[in-house]
N, C-alpha and C. Protein backbone atom coordinates (compact mmCIF):
# COMPACT_ATOMS: atom_id res chain seq x y z
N UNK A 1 51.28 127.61 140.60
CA UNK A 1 52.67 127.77 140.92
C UNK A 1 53.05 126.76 142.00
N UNK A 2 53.96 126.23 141.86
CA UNK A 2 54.65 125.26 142.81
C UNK A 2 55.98 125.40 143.33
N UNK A 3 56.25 125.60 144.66
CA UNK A 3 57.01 126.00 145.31
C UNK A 3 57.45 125.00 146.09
N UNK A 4 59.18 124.61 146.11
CA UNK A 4 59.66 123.67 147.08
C UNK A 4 60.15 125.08 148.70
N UNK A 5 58.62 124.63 149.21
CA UNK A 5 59.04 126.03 149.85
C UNK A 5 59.60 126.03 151.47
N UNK A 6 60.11 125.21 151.84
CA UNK A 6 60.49 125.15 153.03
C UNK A 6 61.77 123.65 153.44
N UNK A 7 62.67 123.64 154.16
CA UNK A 7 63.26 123.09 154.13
C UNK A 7 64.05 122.93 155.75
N UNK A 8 64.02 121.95 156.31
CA UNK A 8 64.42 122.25 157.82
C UNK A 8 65.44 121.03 158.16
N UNK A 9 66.43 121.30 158.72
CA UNK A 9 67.67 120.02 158.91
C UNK A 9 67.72 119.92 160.55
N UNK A 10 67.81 119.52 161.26
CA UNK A 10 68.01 118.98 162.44
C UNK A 10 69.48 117.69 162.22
N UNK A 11 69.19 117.34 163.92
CA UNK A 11 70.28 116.27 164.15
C UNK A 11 69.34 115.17 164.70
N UNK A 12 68.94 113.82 163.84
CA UNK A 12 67.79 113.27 164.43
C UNK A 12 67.83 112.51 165.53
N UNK A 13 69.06 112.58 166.54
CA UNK A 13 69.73 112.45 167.77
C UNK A 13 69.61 113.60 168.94
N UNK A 14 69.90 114.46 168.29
CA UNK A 14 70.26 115.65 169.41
C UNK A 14 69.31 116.43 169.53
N UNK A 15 68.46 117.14 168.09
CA UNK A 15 67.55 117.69 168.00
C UNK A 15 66.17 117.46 167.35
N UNK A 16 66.06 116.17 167.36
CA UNK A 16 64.79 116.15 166.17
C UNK A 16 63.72 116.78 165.92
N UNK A 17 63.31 117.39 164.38
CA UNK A 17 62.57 117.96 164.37
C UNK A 17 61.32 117.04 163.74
N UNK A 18 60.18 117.78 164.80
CA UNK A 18 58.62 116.97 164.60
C UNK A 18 57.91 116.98 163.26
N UNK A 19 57.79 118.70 163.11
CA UNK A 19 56.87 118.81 162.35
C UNK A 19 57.56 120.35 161.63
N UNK A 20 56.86 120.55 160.53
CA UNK A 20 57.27 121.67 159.71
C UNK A 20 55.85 122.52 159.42
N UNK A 21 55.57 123.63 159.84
CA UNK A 21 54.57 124.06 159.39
C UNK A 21 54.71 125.43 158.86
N UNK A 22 53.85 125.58 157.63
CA UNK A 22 53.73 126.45 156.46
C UNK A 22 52.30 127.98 156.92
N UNK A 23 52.64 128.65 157.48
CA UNK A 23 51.60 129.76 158.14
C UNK A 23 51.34 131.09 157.00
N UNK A 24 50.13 131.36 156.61
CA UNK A 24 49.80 132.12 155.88
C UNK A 24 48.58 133.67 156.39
N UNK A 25 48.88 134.71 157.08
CA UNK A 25 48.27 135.49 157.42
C UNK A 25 47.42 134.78 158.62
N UNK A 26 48.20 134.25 159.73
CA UNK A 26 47.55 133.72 161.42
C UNK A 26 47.35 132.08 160.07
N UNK A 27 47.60 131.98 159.63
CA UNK A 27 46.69 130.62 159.52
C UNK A 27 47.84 129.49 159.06
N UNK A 28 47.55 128.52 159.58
CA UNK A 28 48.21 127.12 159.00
C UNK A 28 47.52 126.69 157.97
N UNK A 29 48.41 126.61 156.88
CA UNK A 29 48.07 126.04 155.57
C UNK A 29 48.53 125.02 155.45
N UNK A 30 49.83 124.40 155.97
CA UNK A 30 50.12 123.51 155.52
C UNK A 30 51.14 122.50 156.53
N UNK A 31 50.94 121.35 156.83
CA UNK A 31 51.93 121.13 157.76
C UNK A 31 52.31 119.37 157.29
N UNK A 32 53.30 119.39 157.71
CA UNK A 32 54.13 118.07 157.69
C UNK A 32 55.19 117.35 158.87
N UNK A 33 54.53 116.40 159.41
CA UNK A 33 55.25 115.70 160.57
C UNK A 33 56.62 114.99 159.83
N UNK A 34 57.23 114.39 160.86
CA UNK A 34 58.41 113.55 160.26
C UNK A 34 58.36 112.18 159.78
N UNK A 35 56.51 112.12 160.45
CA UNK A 35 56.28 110.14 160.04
C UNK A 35 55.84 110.27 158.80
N UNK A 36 55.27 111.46 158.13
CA UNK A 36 55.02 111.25 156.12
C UNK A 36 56.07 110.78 155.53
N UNK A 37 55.34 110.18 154.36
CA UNK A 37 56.51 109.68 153.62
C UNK A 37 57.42 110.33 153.13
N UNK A 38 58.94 110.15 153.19
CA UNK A 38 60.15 111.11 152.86
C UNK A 38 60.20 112.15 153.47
N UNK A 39 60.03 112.16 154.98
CA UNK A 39 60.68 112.94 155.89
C UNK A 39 61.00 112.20 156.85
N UNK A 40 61.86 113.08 158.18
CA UNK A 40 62.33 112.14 158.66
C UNK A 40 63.11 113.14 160.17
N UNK A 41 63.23 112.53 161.51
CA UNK A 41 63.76 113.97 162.34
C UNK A 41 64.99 114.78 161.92
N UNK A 42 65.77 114.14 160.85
CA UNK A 42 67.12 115.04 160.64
C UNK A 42 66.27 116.28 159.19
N UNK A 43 65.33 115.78 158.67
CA UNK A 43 65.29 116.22 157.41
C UNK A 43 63.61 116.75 157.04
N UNK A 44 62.69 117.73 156.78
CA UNK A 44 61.65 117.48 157.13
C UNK A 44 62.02 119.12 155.83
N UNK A 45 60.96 118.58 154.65
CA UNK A 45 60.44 119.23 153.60
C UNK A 45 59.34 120.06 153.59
N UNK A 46 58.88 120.60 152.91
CA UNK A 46 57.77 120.98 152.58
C UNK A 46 57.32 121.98 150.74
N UNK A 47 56.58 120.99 150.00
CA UNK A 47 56.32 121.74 148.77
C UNK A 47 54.38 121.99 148.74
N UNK A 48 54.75 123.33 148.02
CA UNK A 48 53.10 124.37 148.37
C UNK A 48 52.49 124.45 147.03
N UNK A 49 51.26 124.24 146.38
CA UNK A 49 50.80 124.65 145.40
C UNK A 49 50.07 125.70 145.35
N UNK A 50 50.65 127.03 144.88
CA UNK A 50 49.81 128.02 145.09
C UNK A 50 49.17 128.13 143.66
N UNK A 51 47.46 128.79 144.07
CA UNK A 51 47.04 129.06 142.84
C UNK A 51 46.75 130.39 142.83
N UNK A 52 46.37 130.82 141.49
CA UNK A 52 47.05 132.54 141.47
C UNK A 52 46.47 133.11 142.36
N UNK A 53 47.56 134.12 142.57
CA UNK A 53 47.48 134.90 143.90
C UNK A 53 47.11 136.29 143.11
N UNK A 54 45.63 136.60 144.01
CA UNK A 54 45.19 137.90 143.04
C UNK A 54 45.79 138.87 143.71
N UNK A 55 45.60 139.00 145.27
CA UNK A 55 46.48 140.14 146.48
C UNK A 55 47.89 139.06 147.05
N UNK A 56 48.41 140.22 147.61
CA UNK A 56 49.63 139.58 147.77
C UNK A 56 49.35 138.96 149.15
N UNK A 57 50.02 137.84 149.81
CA UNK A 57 50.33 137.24 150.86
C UNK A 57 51.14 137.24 151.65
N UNK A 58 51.31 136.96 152.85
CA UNK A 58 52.59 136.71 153.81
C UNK A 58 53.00 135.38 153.94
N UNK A 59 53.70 134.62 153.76
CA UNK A 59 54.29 133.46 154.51
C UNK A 59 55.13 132.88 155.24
N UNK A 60 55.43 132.15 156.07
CA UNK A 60 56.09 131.95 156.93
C UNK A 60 56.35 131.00 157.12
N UNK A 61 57.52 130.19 158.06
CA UNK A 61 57.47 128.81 158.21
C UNK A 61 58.00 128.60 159.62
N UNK A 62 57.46 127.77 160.03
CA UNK A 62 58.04 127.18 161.80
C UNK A 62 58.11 125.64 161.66
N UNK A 63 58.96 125.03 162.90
CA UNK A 63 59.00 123.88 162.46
C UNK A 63 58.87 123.89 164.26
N UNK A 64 58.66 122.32 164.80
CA UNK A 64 58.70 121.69 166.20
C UNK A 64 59.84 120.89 166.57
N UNK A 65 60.75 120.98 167.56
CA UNK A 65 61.01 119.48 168.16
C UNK A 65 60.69 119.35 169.06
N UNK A 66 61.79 119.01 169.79
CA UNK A 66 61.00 118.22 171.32
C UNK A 66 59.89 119.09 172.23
N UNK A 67 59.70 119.24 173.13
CA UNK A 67 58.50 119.61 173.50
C UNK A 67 58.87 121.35 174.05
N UNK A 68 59.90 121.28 174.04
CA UNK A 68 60.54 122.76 174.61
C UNK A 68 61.31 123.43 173.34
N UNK A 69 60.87 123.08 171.92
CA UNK A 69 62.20 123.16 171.21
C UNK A 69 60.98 124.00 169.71
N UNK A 70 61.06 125.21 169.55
CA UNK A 70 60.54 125.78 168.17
C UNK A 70 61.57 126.80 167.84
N UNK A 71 61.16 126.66 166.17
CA UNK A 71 61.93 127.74 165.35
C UNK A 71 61.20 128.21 164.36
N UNK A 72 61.20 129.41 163.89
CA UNK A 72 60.75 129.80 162.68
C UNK A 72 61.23 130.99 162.10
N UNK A 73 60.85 131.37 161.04
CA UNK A 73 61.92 132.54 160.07
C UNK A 73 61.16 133.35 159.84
N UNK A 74 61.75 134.41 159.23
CA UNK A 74 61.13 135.94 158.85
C UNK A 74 59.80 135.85 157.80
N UNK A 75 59.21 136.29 158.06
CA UNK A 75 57.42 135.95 156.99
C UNK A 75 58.03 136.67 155.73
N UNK A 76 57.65 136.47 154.31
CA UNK A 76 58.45 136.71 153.13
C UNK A 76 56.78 136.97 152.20
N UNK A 77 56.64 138.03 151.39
CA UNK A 77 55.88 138.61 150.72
C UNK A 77 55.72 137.78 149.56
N UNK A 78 54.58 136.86 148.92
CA UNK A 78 54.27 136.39 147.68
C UNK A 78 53.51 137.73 146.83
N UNK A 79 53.67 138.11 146.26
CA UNK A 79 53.30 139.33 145.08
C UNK A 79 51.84 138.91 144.48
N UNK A 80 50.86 138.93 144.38
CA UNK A 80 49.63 138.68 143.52
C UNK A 80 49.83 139.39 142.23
N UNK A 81 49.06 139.10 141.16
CA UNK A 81 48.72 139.73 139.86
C UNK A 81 49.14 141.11 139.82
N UNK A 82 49.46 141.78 138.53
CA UNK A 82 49.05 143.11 138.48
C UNK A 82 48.42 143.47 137.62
């Protein structure tokens, strides 16, 4: 399964954001700065390949800017098999 699963906008003036990271039960799975290719501080993606999920998961996403500057959103339930 492939998921365009995260998506973060900043102002790459006022607020730029660093990095985007993808957290799965305490753990970083997945992260993306703004210097990869096709991101950028106003605009910073992230797509996940999950493979089947036998129990269900939590996920979450946070992103960085400046050194005083985090955000992240409500953790959201992936469903495993039944």
């Amino acid at each position: 399964m492939n998921f365009n699963l995260a998506m973060w906008y900043g102002h790459p003036l006022q607020s730029s954001v660093q990095s985007l990271e993808i957290v799965s039960q305490s753990k970083v799975i997945g992260r993306t700065p703004k210097k990869d290719a096709g991101q950028s501080g106003g605009h910073l993606f992230f797509n996940l390949a999950l493979k089947s999920v036998e129990r269900g998961i939590w996920l979450a996403a946070r992103c960085y800017g400046n050194p005083t500057q985090a955000a992240h959103v409500k953790a959201w339930r992936v469903c495993g098999k039944k």
